[in-house]
Each structure stands twice: as structure tokens, then as C-alpha cells.
Protein backbone atom coordinates (compact mmCIF):
# COMPACT_ATOMS: atom_id res chain seq x y z
CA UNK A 1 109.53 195.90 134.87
CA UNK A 2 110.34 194.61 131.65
CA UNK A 3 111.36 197.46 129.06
CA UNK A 4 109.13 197.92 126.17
CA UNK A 5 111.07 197.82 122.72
CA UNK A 6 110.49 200.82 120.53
CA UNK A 7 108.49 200.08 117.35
CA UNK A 8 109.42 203.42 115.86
CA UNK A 9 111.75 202.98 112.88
CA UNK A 10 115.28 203.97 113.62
CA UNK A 11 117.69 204.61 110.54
CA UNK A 12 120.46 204.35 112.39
CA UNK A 13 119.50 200.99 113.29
CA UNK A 14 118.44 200.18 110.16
CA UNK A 15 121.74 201.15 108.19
CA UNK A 16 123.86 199.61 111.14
CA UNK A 17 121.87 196.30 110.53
CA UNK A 18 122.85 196.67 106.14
CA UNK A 19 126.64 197.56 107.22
CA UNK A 20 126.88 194.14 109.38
CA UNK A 21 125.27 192.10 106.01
CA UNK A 22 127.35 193.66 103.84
CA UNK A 23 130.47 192.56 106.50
CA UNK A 24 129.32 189.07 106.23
CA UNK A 25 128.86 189.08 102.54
CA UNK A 26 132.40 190.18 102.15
CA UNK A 27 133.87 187.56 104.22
CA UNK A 28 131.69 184.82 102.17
CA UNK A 29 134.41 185.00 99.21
CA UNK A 30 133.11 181.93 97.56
CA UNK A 31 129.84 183.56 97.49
CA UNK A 32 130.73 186.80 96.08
CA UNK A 33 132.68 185.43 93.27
CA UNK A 34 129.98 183.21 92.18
CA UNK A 35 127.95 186.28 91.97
CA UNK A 36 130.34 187.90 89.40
CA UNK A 37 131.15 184.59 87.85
CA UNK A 38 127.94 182.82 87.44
CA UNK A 39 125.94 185.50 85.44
CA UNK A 40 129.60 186.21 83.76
CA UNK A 41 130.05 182.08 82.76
CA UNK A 42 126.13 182.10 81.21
CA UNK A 43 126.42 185.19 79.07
CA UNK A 44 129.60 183.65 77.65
CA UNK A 45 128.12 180.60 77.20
CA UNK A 46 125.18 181.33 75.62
CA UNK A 47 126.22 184.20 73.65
CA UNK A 48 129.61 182.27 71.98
CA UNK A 49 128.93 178.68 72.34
CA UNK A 50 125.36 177.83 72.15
CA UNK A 51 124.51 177.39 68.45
CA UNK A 52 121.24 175.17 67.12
CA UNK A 53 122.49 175.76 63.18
CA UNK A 54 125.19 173.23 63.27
CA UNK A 55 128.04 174.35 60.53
CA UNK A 56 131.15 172.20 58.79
CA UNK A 57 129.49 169.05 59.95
CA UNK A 58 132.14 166.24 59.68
CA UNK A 59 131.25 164.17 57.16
CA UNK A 60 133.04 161.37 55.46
CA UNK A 61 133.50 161.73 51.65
CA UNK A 62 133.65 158.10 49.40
CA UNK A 63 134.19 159.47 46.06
CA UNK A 64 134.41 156.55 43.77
CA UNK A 65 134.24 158.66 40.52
CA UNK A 66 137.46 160.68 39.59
CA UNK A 67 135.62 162.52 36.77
CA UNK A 68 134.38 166.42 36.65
CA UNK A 69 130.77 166.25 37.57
CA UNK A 70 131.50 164.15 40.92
CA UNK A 71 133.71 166.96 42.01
CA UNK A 72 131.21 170.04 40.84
CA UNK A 73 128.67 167.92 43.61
CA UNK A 74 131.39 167.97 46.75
CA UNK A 75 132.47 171.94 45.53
CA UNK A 76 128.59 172.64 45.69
CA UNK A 77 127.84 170.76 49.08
CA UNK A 78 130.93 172.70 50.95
CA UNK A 79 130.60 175.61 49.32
CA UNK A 80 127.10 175.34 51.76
CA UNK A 81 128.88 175.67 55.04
CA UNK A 82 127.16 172.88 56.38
CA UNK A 83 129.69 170.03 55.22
CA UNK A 84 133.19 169.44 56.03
CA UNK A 85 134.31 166.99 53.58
CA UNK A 86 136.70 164.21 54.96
CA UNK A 87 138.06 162.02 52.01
CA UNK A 88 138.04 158.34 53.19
CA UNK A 89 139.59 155.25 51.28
CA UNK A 90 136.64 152.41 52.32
CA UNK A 91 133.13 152.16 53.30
CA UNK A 92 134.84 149.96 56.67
CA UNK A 93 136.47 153.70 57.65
CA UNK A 94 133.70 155.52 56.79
CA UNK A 95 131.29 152.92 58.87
CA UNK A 96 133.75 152.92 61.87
CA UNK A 97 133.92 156.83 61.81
CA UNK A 98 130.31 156.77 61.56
CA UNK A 99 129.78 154.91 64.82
CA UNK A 100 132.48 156.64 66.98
CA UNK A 101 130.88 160.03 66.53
CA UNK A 102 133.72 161.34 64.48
CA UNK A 103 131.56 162.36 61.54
CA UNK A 104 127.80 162.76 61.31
CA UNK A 105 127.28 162.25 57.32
CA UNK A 106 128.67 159.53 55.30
CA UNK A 107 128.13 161.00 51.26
CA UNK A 108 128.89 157.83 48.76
CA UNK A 109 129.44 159.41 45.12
CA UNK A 110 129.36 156.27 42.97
CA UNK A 111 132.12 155.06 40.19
CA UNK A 112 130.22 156.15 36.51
CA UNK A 113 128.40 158.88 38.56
CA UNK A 114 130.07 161.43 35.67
CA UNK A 115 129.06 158.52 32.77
CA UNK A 116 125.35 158.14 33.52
CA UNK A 117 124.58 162.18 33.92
CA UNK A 118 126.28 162.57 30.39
CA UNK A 119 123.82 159.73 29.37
CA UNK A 120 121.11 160.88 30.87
CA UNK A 121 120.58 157.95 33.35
CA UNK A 122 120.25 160.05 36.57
CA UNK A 123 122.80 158.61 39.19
CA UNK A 124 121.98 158.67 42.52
CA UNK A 125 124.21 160.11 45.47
CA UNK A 126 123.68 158.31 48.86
CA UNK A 127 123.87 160.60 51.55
CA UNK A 128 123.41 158.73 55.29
CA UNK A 129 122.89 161.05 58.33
CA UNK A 130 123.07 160.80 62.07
CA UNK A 131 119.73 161.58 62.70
CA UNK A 132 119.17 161.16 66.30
CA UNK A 133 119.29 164.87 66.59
CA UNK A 134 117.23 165.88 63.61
CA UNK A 135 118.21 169.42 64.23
CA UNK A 136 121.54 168.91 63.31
CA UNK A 137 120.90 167.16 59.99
CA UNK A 138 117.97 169.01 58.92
CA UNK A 139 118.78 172.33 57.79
CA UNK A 140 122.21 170.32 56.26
CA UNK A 141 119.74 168.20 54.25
CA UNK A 142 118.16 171.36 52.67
CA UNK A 143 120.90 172.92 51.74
CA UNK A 144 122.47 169.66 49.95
CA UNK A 145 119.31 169.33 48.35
CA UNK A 146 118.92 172.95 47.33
CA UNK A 147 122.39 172.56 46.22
CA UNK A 148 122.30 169.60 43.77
CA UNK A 149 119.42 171.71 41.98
CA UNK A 150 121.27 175.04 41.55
CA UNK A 151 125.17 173.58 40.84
CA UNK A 152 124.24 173.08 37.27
CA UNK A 153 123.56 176.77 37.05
CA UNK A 154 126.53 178.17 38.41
CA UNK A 155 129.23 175.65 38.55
CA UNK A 156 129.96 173.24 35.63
CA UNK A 157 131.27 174.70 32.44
CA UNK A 158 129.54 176.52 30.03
CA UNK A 159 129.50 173.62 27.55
CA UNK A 160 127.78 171.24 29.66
CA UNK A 161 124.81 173.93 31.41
CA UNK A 162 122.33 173.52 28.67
CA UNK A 163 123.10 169.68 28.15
CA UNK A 164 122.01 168.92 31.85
CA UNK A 165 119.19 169.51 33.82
CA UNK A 166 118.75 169.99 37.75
CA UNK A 167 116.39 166.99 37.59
CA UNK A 168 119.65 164.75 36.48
CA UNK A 169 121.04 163.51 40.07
CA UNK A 170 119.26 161.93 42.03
CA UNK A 171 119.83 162.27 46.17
CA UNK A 172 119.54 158.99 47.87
CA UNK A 173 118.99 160.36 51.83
CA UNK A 174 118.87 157.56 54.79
CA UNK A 175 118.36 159.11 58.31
CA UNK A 176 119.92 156.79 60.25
CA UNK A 177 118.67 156.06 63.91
CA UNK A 178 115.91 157.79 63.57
CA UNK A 179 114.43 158.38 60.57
CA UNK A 180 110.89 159.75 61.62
CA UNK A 181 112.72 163.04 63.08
CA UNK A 182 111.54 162.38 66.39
CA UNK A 183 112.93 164.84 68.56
CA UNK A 184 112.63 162.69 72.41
CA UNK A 185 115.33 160.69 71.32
CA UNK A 186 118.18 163.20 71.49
CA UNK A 187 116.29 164.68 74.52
CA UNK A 188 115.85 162.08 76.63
CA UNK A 189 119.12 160.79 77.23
CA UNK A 190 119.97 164.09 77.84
CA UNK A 191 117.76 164.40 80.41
CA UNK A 192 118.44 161.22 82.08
CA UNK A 193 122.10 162.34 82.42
CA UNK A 194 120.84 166.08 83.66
CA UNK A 195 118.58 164.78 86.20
CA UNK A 196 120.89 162.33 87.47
CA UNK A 197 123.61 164.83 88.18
CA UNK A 198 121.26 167.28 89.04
CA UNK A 199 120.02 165.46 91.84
CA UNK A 200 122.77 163.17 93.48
CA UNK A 201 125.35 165.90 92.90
CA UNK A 202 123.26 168.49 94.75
CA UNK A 203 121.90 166.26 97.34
CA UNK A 204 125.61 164.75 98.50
CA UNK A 205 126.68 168.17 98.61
CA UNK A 206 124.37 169.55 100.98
CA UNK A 207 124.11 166.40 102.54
CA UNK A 208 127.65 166.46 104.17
CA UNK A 209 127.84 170.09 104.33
CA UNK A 210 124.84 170.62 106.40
CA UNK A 211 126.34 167.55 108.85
CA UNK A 212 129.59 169.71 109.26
CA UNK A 213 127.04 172.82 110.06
CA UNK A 214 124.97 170.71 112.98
CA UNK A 215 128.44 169.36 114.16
CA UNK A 216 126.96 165.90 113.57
CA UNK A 217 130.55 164.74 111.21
CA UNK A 218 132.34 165.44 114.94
CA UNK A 219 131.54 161.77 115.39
CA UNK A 220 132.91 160.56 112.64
CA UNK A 221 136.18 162.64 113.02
CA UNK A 222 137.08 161.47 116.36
CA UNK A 223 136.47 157.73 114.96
CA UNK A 224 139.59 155.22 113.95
CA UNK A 225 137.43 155.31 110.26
CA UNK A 226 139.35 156.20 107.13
CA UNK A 227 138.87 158.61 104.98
CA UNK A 228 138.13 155.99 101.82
CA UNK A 229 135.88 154.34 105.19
CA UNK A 230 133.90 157.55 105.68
CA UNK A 231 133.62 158.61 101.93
CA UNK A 232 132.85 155.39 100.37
CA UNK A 233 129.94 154.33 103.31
CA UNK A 234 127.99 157.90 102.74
CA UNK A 235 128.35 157.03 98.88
CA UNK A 236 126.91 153.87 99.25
CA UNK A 237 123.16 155.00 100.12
CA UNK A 238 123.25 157.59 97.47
CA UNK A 239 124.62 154.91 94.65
CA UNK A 240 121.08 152.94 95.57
CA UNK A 241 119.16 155.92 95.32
CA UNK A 242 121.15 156.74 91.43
CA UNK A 243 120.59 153.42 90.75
CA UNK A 244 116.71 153.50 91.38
CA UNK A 245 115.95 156.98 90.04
CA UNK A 246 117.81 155.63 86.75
CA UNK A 247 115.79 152.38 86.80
CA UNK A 248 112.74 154.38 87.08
CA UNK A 249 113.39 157.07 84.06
CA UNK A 250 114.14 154.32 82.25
CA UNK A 251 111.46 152.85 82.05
CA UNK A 252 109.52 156.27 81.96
CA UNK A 253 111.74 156.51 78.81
CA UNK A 254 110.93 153.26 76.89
CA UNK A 255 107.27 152.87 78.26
CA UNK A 256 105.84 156.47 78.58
CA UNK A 257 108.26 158.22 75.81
CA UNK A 258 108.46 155.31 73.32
CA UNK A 259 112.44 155.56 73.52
CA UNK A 260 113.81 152.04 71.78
CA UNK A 261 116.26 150.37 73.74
CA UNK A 262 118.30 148.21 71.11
CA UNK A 263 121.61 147.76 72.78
CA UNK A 264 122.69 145.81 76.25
CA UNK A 265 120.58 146.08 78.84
CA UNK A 266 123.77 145.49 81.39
CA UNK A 267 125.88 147.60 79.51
CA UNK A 268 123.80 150.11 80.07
CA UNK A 269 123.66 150.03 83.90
CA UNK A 270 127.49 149.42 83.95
CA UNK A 271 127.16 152.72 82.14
CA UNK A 272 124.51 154.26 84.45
CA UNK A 273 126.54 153.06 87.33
CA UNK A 274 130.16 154.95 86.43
CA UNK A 275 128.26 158.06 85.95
CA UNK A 276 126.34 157.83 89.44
CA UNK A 277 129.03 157.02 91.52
CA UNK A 278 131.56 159.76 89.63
CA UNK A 279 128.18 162.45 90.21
CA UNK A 280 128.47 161.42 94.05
CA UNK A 281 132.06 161.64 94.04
CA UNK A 282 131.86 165.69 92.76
CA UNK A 283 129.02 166.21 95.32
CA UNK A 284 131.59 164.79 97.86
CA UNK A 285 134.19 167.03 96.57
CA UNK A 286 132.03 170.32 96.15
CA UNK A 287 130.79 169.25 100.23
CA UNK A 288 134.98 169.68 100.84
CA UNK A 289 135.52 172.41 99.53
CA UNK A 290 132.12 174.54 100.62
CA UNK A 291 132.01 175.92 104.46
CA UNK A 292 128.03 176.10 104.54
CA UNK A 293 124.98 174.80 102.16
CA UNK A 294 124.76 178.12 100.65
CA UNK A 295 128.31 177.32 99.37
CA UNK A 296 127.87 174.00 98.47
CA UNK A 297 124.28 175.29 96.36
CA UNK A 298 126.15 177.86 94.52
CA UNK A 299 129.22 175.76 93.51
CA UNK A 300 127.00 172.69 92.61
CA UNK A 301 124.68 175.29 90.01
CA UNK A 302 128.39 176.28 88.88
CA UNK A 303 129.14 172.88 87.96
CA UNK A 304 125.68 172.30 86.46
CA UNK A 305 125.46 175.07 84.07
CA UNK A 306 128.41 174.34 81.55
CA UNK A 307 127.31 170.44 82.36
CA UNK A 308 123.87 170.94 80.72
CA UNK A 309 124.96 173.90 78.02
CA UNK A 310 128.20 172.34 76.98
CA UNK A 311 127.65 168.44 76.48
CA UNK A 312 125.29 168.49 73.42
CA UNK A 313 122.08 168.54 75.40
CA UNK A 314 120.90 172.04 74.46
CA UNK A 315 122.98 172.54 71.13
CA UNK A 316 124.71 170.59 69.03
CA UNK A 317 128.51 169.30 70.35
CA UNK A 318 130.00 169.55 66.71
CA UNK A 319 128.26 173.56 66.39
CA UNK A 320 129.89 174.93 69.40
CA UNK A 321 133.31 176.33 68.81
CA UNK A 322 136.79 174.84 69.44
CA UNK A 323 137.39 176.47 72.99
CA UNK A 324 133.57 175.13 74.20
CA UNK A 325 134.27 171.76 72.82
CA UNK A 326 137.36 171.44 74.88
CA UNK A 327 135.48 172.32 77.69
CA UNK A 328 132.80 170.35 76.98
CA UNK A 329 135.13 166.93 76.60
CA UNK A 330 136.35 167.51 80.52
CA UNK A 331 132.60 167.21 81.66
CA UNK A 332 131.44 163.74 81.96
CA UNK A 333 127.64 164.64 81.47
CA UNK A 334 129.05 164.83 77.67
CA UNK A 335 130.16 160.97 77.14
CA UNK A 336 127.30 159.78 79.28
CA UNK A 337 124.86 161.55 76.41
CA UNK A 338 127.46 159.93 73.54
CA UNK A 339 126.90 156.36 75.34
CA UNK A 340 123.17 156.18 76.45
CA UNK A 341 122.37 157.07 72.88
CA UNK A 342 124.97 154.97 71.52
CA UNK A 343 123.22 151.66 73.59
CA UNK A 344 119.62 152.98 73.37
CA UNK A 345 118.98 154.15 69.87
CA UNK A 346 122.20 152.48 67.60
CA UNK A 347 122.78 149.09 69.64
CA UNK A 348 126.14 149.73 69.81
CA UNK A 349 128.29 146.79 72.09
CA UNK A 350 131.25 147.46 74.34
CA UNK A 351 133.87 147.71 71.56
CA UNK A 352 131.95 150.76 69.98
CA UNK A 353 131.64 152.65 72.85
CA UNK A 354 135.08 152.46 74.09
CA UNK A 355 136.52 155.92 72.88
CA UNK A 356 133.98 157.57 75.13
CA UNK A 357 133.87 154.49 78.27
CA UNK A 358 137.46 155.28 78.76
CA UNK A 359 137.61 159.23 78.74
CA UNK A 360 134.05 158.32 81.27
CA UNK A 361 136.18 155.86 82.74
CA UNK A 362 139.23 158.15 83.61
CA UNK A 363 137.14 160.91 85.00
CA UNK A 364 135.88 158.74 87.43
CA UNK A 365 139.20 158.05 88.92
CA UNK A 366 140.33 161.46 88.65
CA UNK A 367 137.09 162.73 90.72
CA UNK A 368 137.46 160.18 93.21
CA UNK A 369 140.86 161.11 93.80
CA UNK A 370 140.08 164.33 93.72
CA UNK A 371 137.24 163.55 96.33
CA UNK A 372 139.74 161.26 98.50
CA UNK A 373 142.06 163.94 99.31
CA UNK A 374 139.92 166.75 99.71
CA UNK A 375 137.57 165.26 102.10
CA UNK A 376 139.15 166.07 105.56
CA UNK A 377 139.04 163.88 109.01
CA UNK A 378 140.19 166.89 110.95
CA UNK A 379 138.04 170.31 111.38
CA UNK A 380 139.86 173.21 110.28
């Protein structure tokens, strides 16, 4: 006779059955730090380092008038917080800072700037902003502008205030890049960089974990392949698949979003095609290091959090303080934002994107590296 099993609710059994879970949960280390870390990592993160009101912008300072009044204008702009005056010699530095990144204003204070406001002539000030991320610029642009109107009040000499009138200077203000404010193209490129690392990271990560699960990778291990053999052919199918799914939100970009695409249509791929196979090579790694899928989910979100908070995708890089920039220049989801916007929206060529290529560049050997020795032929 086969023996009927009790439906009545046991607590014994029940708390027997929570005491083995909690057993297993304890021997899953990886997963029980990410529980304390992960919550930990975003509270920190968006608590210290995510900031939308970018302060002490870099900005690069030609001052061609040695007089009084020309000084009373750069006292009154840093005296904002917004501006962080850098003194340079020539418009070709200020130009070449401009298009590395290095500064996001460029304020021109012409020679008889002083002269014409004592005669009344109303000189004009050119200030040139970065404005692909109108968020950035904007609330710096107000504050200029409110400033130029009140320094008259409170900051030339007592001689001069009734003489001059807030009316006197003229600000001459070029958003550069993108002058209409349009806020897709800082997103975008963002999210083409998100979504790519999102998905090929996460996918070769479960990928080869969940083959080491079903015992399928036993076939490979017993093989004469290599290690650079096994990695390189299961990166291969997943490079395609980057290569397609960037081909296809590009065009979603320029022909659904209205992104402009001024730069080098190659250079951009050769861009797109670094950061895919360095995204496979970290889901290789994470797959390495992880003993299940649940492992390899939790370390790939890990990854993807200070990816997507720290690169300049949800805040400004140049708001965020010291400690979350230095962070945020080991992630390569940072110079891949830099460069697509570089090509895309400023036409930049090879030469101009070379301080952030080669950082790009040298995290893509130090991954696959990385990935190289940490993917194992033998089963532990």
C-alpha cells in the first residue's frame, strides 16, 4: 500500500526546512556579501556622488584686458560657485582644452573691455559652453548672467557705481554642440553604452556559467583547446551579436531620435567594437569567478551599478566628487560616453579622441588578461 503523506502542517517540519535555507545561504558567500554590499554601494553612491547642479565647472579664462573692470567680471563669475577659472595664454590652448573635455566653458574677456565700459560702448564678453548636456551649463549660464547685472552693485569701487549701469556689458553666449538644449543628445550615447554592457556583459556571464552548471564545458575541458582557443571562439558569436545590436540603436538613434552623426562613421565602429569585445571579456571574467547564475547575476548588477551612476550618464562627471571621479575613470562605460559623443555630436577625428581611446584602449587589455587567466580548463 502506498503511504499517504500528511497534509497537516507540521512546524517542526516547517522550521527544519528554514534552518537547511539558511545553511545554504551561508555557504553562498558571494551571495551574502552582495546583499550587504549592493544596497551599501547605492546609498553611497547616490547619496555622495550623484549631483545634477554641476559646481567649479572648469573653464578656461582668456583675459586679454589687464585693467580693473575685467577682473571685477572673473571675481563676480567665481564668486558664483559654478566657475573654476583656469587662466590660459591662447585661444589654440583654450580650443584644444575645449575638445579634450578638460574644461567645459571657454570665457574670452576682450583687450579695451575696461576702455569701452568707461565710454559707454558696452563690450561684450564671449562665453562658449559645452552644451551637449544642457544641464550642466544651464543653471551656470544663469548665474553668470545674474552676475554681470548685480557686480556693479556690490563689487567695483564706490567711485565708479553710479557712473555704470548693469545694462553696460554685454554677454555674448554660444552653446556649442547643441545649442537648442536638446536633452537626447547627452542621453543617448549614454544609453547606447548602458545597453550594450547591460546586455553582452550579462548574457556571457550566464552563458558560460549555466554550461559549467549542466556539465556541458566537461567537453571542452577534456579537449587539446587552449584557453585563448576556448575564450576567444565563445566571444566570437557574442562580438556579432554587439556588433548588430549597436548597428541597430544606431540607427534608432539618428533616424527615430534625430541624433546627428558628424564624425567617422568607421571610427565609430572601431570605437563600438573595443567596447563590445572588452564588455564580453568582463562577462567572461565575472562567468570565472561565479559558481552558479545566481552568482554570475549578482556580480554582473555589481558591476553595472557604479557603470551607469559613475560615468556621466545620470549626473554630471565634472559634479561628482574627487573619490567618484577616480572611480569613475577605471570604468570603461565612462570613455565610451566621452567618445560616442565626441564622433556623433562634435566630429571629432582620431587625434581628438586619443586621451580617452587609449585609457579605452588599455582597459581592454587589462580585462582580457584579466579574463585569460581566470578562465580555468580544469574543474575545481
Amino acid at each position: 500500500m502506498l503511504k499517504t503523506i500528511s497534509t497537516n502542517f507540521s512546524f517542526l517540519r516547517w522550521i527544519g526546512v528554514v534552518i537547511k535555507e539558511i545553511h545554504e545561504l551561508r555557504r553562498d558567500k558571494i551571495s551574502m556579501a552582495m546583499v550587504v554590499i549592493t544596497p551599501l554601494l547605492q546609498l553611497t553612491i547616490l547619496g555622495y556622488a550623484v549631483n545634477m547642479d554641476a559646481r567649479n565647472i572648469p573653464t578656461a579664462l582668456l583675459n586679454y584686458d589687464t585693467e580693473q573692470l575685467s577682473q571685477v567680471f572673473v571675481s563676480a563669475a567665481q564668486n558664483t560657485g559654478y566657475f573654476s577659472m583656469i587662466p590660459v595664454e591662447s585661444e589654440i590652448e583654450a580650443r584644444s582644452a575645449f575638445v579634450r573635455g578638460n574644461v567645459i566653458f571657454i570665457i574670452t574677456i576682450p583687450q579695451d573691455f575696461t576702455h569701452k565700459m568707461l565710454r559707454g560702448e558696452k563690450p561684450q564678453i564671449l562665453i562658449q559652453g559645452d552644451a551637449i548636456d544642457p544641464l550642466t551649463i544651464g543653471n551656470a549660464l544663469s548665474a553668470v548672467t545674474k552676475a554681470a547685472r548685480t557686480m556693479f552693485q556690490h563689487d567695483l569701487p564706490p567711485s565708479l557705481r553710479n557712473e555704470l549701469k548693469p545694462d553696460d556689458i554685454e554677454l555674448v553666449i554660444h552653446r556649442m554642440f547643441n545649442p537648442e538644449g536638446i536633452t537626447q543628445y547627452n542621453t543617448i550615447p549614454g544609453i547606447i553604452g548602458s545597453i550594450l554592457s547591460t546586455t553582452l556583459v550579462l548574457m556571457t556571464a550566464l552563458a558560460i556559467t549555466r554550461e559549467r552548471e549542466s556539465g556541458a564545458i566537461e567537453n571542452l575541458l577534456i579537449s587539446p583547446l587552449t584557453s585563448f582557443e576556448v575564450i576567444t571562439g565563445k566571444i566570437i558569436p557574442y562580438v556579432l551579436i554587439g556588433i548588430f545590436q549597436s548597428l541597430l540603436i544606431l540607427l534608432c538613434a539618428v533616424y527615430l531620435f534625430d541624433i546627428p552623426l558628424l564624425g567617422s562613421v568607421p571610427l565609430l565602429f572601431f570605437v563600438l567594437f573595443i567596447y563590445v569585445f572588452l564588455c564580453l571579456s568582463i562577462g567572461i571574467t565575472i562567468s570565472s569567478l561565479a559558481q552558479n547564475q545566481l552568482q554570475a547575476l549578482q556580480m554582473s548588477s555589481f558591476y553595472f551599478i557604479p557603470s551607469v551612476m559613475l560615468s556621466g550618464f545620470i549626473s554630471p562627471f565634472i559634479s561628482m566628487p574627487l573619490w567618484a571621479q577616480w572611480i569613475g575613470s577605471c570604468l570603461p562605460l565612462t570613455y565610451f560616453i566621452r567618445l560616442t559623443k565626441g564622433i556623433m555630436l562634435k566630429g571629432y577625428g582620431f587625434s581628438d579622441l586619443l586621451t580617452d581611446l587609449l585609457p579605452l584602449g588599455l582597459l581592454t587589455l587589462i580585462v582580457v588578461g584579466i579574463a585569460l587567466k581566470s578562465f580555468r580548463k580544469t574543474l575545481d
